[in-house]
Protein backbone atom coordinates (compact mmCIF):
# COMPACT_ATOMS: atom_id res chain seq x y z
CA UNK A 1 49.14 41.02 74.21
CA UNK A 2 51.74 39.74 71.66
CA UNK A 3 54.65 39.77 72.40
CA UNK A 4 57.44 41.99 70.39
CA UNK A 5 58.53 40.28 67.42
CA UNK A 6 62.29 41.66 66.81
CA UNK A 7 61.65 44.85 67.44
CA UNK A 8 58.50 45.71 66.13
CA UNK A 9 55.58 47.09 67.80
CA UNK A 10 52.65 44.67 67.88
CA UNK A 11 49.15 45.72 65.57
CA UNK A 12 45.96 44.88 67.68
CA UNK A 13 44.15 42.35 66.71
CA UNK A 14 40.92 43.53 65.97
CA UNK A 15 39.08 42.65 62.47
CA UNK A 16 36.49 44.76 60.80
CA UNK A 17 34.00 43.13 58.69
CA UNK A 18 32.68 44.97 56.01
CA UNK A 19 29.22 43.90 53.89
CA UNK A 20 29.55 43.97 50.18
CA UNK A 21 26.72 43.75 48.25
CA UNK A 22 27.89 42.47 44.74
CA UNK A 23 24.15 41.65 43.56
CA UNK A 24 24.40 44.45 41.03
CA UNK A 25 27.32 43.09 39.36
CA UNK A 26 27.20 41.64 36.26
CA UNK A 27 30.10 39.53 35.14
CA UNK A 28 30.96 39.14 31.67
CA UNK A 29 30.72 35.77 29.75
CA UNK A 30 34.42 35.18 27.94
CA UNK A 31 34.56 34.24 24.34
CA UNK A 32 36.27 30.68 25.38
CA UNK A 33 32.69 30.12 27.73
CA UNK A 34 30.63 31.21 24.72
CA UNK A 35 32.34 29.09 21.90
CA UNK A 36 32.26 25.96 24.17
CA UNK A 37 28.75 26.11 25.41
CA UNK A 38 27.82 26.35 21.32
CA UNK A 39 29.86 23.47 20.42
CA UNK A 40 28.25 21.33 23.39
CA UNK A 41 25.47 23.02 22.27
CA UNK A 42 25.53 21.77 18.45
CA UNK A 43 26.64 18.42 18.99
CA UNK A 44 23.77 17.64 21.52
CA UNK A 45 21.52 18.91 18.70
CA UNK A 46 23.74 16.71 16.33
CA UNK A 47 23.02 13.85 18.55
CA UNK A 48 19.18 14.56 19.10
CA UNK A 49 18.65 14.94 15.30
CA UNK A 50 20.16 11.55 14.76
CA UNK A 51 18.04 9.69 17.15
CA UNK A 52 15.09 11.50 16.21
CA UNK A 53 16.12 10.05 12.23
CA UNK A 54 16.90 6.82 13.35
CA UNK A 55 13.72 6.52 15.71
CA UNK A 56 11.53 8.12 12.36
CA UNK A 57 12.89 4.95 10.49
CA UNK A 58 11.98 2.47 12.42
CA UNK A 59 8.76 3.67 13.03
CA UNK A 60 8.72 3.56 9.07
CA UNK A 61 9.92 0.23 9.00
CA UNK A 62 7.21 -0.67 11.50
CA UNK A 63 4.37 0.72 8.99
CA UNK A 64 5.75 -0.61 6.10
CA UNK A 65 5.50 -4.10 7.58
CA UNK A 66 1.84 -3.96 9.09
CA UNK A 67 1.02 -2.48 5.76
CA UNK A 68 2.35 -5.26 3.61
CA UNK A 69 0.71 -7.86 6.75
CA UNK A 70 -2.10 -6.08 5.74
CA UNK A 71 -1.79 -5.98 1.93
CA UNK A 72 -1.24 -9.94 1.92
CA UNK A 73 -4.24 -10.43 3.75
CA UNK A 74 -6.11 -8.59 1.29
CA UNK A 75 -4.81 -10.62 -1.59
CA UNK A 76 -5.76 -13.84 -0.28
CA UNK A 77 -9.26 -12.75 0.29
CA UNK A 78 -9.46 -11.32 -3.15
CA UNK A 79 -7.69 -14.55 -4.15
CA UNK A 80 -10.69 -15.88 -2.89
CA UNK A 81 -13.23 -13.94 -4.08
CA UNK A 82 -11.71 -14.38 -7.60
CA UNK A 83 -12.11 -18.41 -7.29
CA UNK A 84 -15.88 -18.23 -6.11
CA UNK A 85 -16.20 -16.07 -8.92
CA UNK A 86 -14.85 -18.31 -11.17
CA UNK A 87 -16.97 -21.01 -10.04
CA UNK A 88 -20.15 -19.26 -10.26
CA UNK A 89 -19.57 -18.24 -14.11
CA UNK A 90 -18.44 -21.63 -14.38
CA UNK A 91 -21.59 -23.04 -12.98
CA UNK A 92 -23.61 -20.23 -15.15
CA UNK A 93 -22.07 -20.72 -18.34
CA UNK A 94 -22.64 -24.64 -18.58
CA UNK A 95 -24.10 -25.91 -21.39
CA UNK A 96 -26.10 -27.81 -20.26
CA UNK A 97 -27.86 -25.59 -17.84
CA UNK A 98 -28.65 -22.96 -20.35
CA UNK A 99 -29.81 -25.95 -22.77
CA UNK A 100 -32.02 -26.73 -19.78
CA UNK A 101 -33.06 -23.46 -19.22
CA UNK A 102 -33.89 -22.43 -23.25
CA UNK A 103 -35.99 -25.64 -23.12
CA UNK A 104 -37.95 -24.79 -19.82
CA UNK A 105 -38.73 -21.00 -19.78
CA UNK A 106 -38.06 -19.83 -23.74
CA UNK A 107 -39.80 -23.11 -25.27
CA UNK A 108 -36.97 -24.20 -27.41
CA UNK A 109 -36.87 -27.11 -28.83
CA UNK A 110 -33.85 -29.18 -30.66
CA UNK A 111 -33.75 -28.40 -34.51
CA UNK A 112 -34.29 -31.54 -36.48
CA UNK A 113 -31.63 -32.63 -39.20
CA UNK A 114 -33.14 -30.53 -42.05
CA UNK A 115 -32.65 -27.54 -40.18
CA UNK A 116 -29.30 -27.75 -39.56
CA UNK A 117 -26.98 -26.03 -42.18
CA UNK A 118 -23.39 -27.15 -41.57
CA UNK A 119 -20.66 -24.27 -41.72
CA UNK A 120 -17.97 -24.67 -43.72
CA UNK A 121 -16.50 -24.72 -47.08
CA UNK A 122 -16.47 -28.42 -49.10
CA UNK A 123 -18.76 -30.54 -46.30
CA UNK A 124 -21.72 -27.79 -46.85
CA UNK A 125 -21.46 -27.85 -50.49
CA UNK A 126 -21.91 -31.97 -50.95
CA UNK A 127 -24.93 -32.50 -48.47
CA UNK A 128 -27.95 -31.84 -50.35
CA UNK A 129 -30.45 -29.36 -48.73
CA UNK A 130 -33.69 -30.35 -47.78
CA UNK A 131 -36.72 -27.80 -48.10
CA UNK A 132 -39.26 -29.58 -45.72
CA UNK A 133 -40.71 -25.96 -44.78
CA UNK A 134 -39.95 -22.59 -43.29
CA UNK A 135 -36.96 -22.41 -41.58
CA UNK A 136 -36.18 -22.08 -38.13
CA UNK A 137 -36.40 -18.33 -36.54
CA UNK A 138 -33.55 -19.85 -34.76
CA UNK A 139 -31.18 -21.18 -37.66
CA UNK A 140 -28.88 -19.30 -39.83
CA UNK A 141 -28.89 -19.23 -43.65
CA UNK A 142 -25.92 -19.12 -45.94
CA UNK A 143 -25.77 -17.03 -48.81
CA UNK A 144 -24.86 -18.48 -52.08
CA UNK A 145 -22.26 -20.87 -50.89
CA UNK A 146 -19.86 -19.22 -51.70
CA UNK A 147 -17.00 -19.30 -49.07
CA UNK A 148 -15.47 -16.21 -49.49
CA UNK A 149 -18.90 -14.64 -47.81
CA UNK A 150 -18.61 -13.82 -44.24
């Protein structure tokens, strides 16, 4: 055993262990915990809203720039369209071809020089008139000369 230590009597040594179950307890959260898990809380939301705008954006960005690719593309093909339409009314409105055309399917034929009635005001009134026969279905009469006269 132990020896006396100044004049006390010595305590066994023998230890009891004891179970405690504390599995029922509930320990309460303190106001400090609670404030600080809500500010960690709102700036993590803070920072996840941010990205979330930023990565929104860019996407945006990313749209906006395949649209306008897109767009471009567009114009130069109706650019193109626009030219070969041009062409074709140019080719269709020639002269010539319709000239070509009244004389081939319609049976047109050129008006000789007494059918032709210049417009206009002083040149119309000094060429005489000549009234070799019916006129033209085709030709256009003037009224009395006078120029006022639409």
């Amino acid at each position: 055993m132990n020896p006396l230590a100044a004049g006390r009597a010595s305590l066994p040594a023998v230890y009891f262990s004891k179970r405690i179950d504390n599995s029922r307890l509930v320990r309460e959260v303190g106001l400090e915990k609670c404030r600080e898990y809500f500010s960690v809380l709102g700036v993590g939301i803070l920072v996840f809203l941010s990205v979330l705008l930023f990565c929104w954006q860019h996407l945006q960005c990313v749209r906006a720039g395949y649209e306008i690719e897109d767009l471009k593309a567009q114009r130069v093909a109706l650019q193109e369209s626009n030219r070969q339409l041009l062409l074709a009314h140019a080719a269709l409105t020639d002269p010539q071809r319709i000239d070509t055309l009244a004389r081939k399917y319609l049976g047109m034929v050129s008006p000789s020089p007494q059918q032709v009635i210049p417009l206009g005001g002083t040149e119309a009134a000094s060429m005489p008139q000549a009234e070799s026969g019916p006129p033209s279905r085709y030709s256009t009469t003037i009224g009395d000369g006078n120029p006022e006269e639409p």
